[in-house]
PDB file of N, CA and C in Angstrom:
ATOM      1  N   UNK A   1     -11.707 -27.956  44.498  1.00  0.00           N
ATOM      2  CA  UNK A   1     -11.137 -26.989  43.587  1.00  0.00           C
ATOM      3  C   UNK A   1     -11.707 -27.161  42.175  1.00  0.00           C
ATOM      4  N   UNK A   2     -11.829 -28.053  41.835  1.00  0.00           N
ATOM      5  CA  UNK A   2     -12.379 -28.500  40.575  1.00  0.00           C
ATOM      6  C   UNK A   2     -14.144 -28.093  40.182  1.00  0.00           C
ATOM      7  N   UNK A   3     -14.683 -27.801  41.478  1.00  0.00           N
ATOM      8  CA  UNK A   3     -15.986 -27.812  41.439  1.00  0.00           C
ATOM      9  C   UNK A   3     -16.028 -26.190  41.428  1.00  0.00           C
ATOM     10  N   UNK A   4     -15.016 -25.410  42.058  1.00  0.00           N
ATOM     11  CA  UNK A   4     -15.353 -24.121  41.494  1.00  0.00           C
ATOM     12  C   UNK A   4     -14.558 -24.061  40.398  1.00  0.00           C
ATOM     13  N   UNK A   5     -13.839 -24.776  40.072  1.00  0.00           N
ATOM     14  CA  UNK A   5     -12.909 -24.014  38.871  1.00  0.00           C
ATOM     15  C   UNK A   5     -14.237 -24.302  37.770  1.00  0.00           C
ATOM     16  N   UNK A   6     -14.998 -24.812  37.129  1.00  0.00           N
ATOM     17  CA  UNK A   6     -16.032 -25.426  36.804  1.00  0.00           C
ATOM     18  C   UNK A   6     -17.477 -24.307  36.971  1.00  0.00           C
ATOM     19  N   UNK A   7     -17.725 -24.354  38.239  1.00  0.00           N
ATOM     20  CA  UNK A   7     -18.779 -23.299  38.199  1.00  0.00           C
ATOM     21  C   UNK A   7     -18.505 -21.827  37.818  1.00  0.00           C
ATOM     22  N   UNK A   8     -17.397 -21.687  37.731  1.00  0.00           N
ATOM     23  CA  UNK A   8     -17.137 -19.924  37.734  1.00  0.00           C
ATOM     24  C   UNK A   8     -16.895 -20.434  36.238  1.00  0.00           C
ATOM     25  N   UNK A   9     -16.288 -20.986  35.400  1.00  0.00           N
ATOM     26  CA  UNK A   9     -16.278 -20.938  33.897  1.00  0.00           C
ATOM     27  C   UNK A   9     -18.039 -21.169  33.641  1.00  0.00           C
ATOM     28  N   UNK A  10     -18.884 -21.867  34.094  1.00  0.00           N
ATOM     29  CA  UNK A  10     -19.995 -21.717  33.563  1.00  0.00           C
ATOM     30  C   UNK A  10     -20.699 -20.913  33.859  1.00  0.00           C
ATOM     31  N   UNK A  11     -20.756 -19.759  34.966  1.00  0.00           N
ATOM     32  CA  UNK A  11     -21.334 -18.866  35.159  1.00  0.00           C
ATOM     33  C   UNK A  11     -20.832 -17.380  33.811  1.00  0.00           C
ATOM     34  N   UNK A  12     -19.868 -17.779  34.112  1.00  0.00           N
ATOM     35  CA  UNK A  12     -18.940 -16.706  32.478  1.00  0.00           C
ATOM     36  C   UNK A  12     -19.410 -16.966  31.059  1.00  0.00           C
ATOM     37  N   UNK A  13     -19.354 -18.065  31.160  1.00  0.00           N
ATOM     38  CA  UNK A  13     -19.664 -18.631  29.688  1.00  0.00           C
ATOM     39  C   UNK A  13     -21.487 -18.525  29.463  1.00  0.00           C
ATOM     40  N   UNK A  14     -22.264 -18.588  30.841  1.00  0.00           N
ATOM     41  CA  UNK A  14     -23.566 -18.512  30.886  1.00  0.00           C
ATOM     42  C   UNK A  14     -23.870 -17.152  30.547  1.00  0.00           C
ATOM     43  N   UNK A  15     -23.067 -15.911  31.156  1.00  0.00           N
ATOM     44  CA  UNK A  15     -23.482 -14.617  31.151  1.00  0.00           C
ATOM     45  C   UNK A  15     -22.984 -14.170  29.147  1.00  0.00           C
ATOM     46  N   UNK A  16     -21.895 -14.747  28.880  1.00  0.00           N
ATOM     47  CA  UNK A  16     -21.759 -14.594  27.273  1.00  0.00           C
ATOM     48  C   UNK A  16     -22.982 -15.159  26.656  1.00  0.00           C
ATOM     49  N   UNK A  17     -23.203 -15.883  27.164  1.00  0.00           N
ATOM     50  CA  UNK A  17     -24.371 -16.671  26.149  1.00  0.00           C
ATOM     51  C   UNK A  17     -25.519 -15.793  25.834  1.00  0.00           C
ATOM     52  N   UNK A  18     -25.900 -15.792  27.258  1.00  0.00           N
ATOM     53  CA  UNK A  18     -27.135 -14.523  27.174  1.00  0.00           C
ATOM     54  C   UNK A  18     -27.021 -13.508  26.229  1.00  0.00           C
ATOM     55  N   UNK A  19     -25.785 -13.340  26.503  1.00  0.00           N
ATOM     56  CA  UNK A  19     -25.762 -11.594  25.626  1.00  0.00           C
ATOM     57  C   UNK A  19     -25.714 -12.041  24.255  1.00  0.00           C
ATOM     58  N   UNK A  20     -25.159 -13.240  23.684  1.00  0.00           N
ATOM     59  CA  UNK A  20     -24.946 -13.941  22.324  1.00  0.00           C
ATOM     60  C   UNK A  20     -26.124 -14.096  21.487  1.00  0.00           C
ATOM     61  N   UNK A  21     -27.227 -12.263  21.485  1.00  0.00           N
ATOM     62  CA  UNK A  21     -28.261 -12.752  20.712  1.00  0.00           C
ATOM     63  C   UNK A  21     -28.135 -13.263  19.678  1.00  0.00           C
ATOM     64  N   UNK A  22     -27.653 -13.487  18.758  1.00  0.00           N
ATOM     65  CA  UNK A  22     -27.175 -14.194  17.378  1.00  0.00           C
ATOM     66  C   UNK A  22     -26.817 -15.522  17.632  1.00  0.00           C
ATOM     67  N   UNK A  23     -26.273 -16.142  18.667  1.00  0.00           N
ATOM     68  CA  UNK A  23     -25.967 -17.816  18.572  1.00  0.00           C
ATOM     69  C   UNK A  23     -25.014 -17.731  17.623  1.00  0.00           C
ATOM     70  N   UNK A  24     -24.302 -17.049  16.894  1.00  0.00           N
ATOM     71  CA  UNK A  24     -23.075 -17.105  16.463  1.00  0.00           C
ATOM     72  C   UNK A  24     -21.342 -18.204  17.085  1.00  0.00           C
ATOM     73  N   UNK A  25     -21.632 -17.967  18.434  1.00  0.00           N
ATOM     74  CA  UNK A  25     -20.864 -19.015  18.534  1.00  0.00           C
ATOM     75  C   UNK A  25     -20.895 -20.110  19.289  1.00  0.00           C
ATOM     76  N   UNK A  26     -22.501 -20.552  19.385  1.00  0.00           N
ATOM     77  CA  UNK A  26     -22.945 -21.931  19.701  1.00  0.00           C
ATOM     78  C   UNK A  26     -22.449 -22.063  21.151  1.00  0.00           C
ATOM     79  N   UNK A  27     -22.525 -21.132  21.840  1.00  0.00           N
ATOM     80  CA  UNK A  27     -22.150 -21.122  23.846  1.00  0.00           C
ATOM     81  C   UNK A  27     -23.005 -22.338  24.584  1.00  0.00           C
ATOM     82  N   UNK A  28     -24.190 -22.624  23.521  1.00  0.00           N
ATOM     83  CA  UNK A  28     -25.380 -23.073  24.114  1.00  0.00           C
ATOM     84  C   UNK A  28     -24.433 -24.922  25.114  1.00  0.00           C
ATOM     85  N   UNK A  29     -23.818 -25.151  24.070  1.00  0.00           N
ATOM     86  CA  UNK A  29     -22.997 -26.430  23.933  1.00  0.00           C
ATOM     87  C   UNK A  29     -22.032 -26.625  25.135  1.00  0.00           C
ATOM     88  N   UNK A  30     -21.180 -25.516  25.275  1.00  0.00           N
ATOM     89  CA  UNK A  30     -20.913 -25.784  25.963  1.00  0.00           C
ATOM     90  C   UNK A  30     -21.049 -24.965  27.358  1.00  0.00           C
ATOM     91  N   UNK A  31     -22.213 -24.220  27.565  1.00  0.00           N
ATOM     92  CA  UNK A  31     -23.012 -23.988  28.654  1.00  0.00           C
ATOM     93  C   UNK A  31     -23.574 -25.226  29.442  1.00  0.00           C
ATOM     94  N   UNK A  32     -23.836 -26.398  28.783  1.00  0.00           N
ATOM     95  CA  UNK A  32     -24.493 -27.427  29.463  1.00  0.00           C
ATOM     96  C   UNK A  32     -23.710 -28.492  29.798  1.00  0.00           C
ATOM     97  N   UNK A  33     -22.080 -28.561  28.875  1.00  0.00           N
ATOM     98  CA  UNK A  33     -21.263 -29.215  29.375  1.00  0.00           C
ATOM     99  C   UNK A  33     -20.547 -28.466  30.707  1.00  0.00           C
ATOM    100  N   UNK A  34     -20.114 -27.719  31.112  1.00  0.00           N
ATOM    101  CA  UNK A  34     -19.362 -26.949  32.141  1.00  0.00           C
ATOM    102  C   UNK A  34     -20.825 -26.885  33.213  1.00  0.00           C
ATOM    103  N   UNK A  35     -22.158 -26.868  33.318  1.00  0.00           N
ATOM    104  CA  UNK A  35     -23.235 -26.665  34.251  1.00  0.00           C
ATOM    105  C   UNK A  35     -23.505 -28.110  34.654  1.00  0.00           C
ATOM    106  N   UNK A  36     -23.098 -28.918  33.470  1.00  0.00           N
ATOM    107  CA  UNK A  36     -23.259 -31.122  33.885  1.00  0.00           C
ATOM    108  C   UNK A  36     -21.881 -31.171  34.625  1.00  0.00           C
ATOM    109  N   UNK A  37     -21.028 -30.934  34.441  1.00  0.00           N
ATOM    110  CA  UNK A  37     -20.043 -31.127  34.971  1.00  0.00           C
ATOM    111  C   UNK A  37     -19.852 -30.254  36.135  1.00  0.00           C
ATOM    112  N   UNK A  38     -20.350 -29.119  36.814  1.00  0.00           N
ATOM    113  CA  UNK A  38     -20.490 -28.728  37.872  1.00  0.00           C
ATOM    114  C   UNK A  38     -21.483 -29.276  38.893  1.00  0.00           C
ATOM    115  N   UNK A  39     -22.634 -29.677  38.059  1.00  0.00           N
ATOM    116  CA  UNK A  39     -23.641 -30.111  38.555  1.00  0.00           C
ATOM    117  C   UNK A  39     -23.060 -32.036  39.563  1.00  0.00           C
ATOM    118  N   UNK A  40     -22.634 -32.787  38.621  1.00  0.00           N
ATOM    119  CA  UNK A  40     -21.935 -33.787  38.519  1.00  0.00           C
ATOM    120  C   UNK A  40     -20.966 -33.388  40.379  1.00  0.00           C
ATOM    121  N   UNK A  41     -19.931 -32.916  39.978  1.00  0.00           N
ATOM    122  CA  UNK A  41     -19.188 -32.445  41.070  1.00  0.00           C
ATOM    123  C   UNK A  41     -19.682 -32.134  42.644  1.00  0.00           C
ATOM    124  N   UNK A  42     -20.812 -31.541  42.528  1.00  0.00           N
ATOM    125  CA  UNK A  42     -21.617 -31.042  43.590  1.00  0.00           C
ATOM    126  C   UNK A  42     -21.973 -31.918  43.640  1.00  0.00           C
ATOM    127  N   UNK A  43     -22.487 -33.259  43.357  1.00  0.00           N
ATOM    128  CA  UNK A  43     -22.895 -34.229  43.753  1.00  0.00           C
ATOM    129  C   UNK A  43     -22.281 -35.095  44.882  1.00  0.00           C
ATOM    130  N   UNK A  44     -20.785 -35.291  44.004  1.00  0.00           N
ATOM    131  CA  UNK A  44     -19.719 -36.014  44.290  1.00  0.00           C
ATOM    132  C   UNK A  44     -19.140 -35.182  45.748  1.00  0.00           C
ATOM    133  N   UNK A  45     -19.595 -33.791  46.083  1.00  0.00           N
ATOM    134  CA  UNK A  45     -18.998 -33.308  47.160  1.00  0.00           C
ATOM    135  C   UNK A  45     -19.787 -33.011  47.921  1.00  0.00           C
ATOM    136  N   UNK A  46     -21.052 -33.507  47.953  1.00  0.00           N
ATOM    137  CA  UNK A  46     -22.062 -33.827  49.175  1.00  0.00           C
ATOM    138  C   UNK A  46     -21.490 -34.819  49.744  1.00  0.00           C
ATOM    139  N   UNK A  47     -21.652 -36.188  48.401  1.00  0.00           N
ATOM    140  CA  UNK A  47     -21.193 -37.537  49.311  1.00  0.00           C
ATOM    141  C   UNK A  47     -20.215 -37.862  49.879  1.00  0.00           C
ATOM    142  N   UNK A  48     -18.863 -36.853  49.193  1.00  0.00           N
ATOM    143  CA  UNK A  48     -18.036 -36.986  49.834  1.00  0.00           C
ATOM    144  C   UNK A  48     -17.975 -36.314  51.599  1.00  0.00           C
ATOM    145  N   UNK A  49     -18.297 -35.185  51.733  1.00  0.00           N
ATOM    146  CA  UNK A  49     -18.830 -34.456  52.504  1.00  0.00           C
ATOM    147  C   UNK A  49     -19.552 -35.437  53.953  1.00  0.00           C
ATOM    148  N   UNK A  50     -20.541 -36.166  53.345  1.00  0.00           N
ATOM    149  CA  UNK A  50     -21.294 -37.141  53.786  1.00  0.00           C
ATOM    150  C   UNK A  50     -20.249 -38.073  54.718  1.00  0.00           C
ATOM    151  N   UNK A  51     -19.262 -38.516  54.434  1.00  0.00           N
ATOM    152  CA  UNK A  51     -18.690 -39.263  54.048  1.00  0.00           C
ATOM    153  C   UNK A  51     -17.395 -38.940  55.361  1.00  0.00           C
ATOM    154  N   UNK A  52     -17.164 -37.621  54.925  1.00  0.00           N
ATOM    155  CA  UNK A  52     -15.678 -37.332  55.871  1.00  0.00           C
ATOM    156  C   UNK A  52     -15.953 -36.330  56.790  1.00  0.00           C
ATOM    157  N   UNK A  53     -17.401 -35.461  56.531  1.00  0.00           N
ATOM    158  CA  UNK A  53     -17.708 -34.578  57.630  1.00  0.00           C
ATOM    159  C   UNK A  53     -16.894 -33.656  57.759  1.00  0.00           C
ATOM    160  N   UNK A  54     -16.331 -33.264  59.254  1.00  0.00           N
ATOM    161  CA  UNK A  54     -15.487 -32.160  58.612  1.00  0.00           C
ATOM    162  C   UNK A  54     -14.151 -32.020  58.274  1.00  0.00           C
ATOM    163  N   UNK A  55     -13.539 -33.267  58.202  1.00  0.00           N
ATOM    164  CA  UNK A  55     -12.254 -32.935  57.515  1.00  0.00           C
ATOM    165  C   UNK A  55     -12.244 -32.867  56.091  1.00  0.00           C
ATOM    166  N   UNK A  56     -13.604 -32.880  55.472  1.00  0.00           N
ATOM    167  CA  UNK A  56     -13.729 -32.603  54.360  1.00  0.00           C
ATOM    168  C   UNK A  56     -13.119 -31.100  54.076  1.00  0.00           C
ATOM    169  N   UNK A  57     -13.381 -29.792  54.634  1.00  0.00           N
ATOM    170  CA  UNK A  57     -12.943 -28.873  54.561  1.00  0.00           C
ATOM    171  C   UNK A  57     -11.006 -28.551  54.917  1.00  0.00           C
ATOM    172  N   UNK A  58     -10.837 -29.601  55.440  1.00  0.00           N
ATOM    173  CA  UNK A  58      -9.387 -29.705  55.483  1.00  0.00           C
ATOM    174  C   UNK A  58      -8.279 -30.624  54.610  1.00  0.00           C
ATOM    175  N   UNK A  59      -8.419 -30.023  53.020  1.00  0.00           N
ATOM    176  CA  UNK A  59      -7.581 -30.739  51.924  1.00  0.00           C
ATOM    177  C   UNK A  59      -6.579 -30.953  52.204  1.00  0.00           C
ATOM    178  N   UNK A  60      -5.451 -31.843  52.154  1.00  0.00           N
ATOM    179  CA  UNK A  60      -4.284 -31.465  51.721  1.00  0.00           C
ATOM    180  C   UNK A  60      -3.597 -30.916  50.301  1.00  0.00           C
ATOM    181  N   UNK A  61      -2.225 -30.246  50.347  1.00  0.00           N
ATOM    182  CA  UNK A  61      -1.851 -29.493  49.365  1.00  0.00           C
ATOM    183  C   UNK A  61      -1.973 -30.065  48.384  1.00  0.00           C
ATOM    184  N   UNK A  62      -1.301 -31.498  48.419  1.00  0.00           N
ATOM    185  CA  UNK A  62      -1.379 -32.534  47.411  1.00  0.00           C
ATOM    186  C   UNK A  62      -2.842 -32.671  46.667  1.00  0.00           C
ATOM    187  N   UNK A  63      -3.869 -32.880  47.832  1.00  0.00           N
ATOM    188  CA  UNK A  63      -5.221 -33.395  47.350  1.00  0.00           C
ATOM    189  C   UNK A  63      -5.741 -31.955  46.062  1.00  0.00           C
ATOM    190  N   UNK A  64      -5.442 -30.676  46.924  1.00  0.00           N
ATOM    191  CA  UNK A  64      -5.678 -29.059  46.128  1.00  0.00           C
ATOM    192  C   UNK A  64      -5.713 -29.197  44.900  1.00  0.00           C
ATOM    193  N   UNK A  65      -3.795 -29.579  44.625  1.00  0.00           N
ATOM    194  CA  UNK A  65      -3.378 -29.525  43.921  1.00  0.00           C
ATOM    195  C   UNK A  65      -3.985 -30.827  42.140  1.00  0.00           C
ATOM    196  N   UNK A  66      -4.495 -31.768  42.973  1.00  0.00           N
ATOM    197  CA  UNK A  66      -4.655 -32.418  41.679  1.00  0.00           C
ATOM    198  C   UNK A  66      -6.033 -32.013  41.546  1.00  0.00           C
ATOM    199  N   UNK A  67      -7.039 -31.452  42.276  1.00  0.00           N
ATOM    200  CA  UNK A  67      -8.563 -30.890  41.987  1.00  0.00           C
ATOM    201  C   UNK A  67      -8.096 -30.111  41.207  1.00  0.00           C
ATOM    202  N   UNK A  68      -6.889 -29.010  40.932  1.00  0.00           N
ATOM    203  CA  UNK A  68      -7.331 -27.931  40.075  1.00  0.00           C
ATOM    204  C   UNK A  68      -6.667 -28.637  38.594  1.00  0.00           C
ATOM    205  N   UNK A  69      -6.063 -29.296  38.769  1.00  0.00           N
ATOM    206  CA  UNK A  69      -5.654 -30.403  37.588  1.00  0.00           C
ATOM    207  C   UNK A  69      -6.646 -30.630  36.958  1.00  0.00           C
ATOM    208  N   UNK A  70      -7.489 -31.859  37.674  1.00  0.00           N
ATOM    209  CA  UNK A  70      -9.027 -31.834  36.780  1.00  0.00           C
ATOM    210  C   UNK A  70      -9.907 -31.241  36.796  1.00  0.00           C
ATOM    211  N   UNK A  71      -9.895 -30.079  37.558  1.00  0.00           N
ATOM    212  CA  UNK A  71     -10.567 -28.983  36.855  1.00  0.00           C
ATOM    213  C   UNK A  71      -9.896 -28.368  35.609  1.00  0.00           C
ATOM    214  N   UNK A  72      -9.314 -28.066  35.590  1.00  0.00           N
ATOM    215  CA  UNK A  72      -8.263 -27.512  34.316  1.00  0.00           C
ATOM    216  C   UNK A  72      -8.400 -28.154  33.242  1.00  0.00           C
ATOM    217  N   UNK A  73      -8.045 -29.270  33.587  1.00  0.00           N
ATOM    218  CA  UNK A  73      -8.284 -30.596  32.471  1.00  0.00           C
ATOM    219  C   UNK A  73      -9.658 -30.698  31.801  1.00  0.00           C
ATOM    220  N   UNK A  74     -10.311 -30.814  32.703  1.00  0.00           N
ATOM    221  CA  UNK A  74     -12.127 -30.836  31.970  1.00  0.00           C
ATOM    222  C   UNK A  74     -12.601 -29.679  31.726  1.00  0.00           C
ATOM    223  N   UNK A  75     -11.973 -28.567  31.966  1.00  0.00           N
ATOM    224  CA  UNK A  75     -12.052 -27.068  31.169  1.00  0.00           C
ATOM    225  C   UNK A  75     -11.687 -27.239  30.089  1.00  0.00           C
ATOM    226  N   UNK A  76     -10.577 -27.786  30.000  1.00  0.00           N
ATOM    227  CA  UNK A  76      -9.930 -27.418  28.465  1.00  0.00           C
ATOM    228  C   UNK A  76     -10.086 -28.239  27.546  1.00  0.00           C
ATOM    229  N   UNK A  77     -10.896 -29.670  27.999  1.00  0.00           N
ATOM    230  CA  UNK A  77     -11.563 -30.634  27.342  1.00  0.00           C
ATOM    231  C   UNK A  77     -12.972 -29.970  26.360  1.00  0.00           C
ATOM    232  N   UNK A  78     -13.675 -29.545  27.919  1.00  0.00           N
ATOM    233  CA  UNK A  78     -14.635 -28.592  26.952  1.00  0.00           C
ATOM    234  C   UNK A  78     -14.720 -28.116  26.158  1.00  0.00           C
ATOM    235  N   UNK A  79     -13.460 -27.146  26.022  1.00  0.00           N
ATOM    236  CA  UNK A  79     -13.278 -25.726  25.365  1.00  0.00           C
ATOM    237  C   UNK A  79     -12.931 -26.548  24.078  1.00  0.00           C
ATOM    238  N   UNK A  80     -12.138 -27.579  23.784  1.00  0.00           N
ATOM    239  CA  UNK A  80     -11.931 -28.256  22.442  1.00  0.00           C
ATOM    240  C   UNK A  80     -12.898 -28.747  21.917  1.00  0.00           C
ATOM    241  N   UNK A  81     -13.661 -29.764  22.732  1.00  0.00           N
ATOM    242  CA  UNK A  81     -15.085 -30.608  21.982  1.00  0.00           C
ATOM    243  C   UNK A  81     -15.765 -28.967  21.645  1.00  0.00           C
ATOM    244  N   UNK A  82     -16.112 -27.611  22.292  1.00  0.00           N
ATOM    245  CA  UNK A  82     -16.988 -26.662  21.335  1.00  0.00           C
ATOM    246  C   UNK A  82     -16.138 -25.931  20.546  1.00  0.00           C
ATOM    247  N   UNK A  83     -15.046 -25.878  20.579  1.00  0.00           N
ATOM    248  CA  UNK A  83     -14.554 -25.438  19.272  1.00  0.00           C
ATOM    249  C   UNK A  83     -14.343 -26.448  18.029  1.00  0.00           C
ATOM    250  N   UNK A  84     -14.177 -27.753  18.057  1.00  0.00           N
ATOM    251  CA  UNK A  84     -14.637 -28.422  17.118  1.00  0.00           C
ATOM    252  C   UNK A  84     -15.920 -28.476  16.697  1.00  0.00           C
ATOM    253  N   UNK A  85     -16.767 -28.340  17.385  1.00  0.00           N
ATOM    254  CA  UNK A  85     -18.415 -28.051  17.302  1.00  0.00           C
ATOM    255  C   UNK A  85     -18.401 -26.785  16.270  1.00  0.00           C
ATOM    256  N   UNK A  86     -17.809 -25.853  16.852  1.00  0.00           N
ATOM    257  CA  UNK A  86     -17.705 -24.595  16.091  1.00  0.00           C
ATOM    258  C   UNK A  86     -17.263 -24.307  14.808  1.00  0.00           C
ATOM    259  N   UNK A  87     -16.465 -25.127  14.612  1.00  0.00           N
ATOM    260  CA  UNK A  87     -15.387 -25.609  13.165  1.00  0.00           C
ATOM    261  C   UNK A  87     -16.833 -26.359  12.290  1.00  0.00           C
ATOM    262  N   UNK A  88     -17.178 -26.982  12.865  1.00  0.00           N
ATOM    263  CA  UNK A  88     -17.992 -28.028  12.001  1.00  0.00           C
ATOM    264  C   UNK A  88     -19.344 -27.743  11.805  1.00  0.00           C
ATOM    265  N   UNK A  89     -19.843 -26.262  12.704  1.00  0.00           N
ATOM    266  CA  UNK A  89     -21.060 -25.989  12.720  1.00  0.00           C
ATOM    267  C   UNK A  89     -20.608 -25.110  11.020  1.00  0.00           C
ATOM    268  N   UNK A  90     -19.949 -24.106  11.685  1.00  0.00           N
ATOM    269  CA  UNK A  90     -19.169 -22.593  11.199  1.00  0.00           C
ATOM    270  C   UNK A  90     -20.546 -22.005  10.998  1.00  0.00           C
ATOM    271  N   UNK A  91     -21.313 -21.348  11.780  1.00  0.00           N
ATOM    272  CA  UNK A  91     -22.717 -20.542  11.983  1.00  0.00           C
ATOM    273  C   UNK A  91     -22.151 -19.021  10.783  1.00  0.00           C
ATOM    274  N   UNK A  92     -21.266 -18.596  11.261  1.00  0.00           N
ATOM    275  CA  UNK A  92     -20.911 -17.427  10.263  1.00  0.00           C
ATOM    276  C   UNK A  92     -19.881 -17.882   8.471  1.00  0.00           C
ATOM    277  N   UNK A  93     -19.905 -19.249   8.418  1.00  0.00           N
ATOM    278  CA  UNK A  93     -19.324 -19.070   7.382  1.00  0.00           C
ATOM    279  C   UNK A  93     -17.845 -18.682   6.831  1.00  0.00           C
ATOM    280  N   UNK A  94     -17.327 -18.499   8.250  1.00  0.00           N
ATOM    281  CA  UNK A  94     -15.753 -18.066   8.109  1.00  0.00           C
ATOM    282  C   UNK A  94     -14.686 -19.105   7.392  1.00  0.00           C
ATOM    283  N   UNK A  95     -14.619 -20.058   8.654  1.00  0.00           N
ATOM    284  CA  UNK A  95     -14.117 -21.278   7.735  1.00  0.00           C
ATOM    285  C   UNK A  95     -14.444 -21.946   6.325  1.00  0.00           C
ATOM    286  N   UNK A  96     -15.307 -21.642   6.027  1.00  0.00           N
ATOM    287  CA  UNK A  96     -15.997 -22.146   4.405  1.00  0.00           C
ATOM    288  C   UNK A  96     -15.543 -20.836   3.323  1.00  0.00           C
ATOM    289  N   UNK A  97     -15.562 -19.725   3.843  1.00  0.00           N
ATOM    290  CA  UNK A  97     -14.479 -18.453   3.189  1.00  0.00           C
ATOM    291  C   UNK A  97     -13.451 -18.698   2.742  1.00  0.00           C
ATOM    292  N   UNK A  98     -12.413 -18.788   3.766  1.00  0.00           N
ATOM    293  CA  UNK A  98     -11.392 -19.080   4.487  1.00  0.00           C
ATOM    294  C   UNK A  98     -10.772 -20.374   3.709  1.00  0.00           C
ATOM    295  N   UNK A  99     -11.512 -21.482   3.261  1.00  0.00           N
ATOM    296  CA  UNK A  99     -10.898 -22.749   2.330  1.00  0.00           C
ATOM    297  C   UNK A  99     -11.161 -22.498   0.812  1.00  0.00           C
ATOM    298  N   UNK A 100     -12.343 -21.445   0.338  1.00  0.00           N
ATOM    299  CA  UNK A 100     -12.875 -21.209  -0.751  1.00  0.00           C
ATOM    300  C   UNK A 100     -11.563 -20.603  -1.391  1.00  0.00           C
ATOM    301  N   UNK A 101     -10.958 -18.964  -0.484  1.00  0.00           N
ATOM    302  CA  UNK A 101     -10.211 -18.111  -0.822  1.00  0.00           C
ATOM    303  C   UNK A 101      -8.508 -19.133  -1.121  1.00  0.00           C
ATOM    304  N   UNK A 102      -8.234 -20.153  -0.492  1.00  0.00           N
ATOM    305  CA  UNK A 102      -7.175 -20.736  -0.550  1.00  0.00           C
ATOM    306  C   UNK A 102      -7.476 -22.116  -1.988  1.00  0.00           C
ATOM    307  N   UNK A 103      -8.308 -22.226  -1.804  1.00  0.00           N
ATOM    308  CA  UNK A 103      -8.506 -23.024  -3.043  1.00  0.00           C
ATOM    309  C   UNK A 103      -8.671 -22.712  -4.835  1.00  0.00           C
TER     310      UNK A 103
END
């Protein structure tokens, strides 16, 4: 569960990027974290695969249930490390506005 929850955010986040001719909001970052971490996964579910043959395809609810956990989890890990990226890049200058106008 984790390995698609993972590939389908980087295939999304891959197809924004593309279109992101401007690099305005630095996708690049975390395009390669969500594609390492899918990549990573697919690894881990060959060997596992390797490993249990075919009851690999037969999870339990329990087992389901905590894959989409850390999938979820290392989604939303992502999504913070590039929005701090984003804060600290600020490519458009918003945030540097934004403290000027309050100061």
């Amino acid at each position: 569960m984790h390995l698609l929850i993972t590939v389908f955010a980087a295939v999304i986040v891959t197809a924004k990027w593309y279109r992101d001719s401007k690099n305005e909001l630095l996708l690049g970052s975390l395009v390669l974290m969500l594609w390492g971490a899918s990549l990573m996964w697919l690894t881990d579910a060959l060997f596992e695969f390797a490993e249990l043959k075919a009851d690999y395809f037969a999870p339990g609810i329990s087992d389901m249930t905590n894959d989409a956990f850390l999938g979820l989890s290392v989604l939303a890990l992502a999504l913070i490390v590039w929005v701090v990226r984003l804060l600290i890049k600020d490519p458009s200058g918003r945030v540097r506005d934004a403290l000027r106008r309050k100061s």
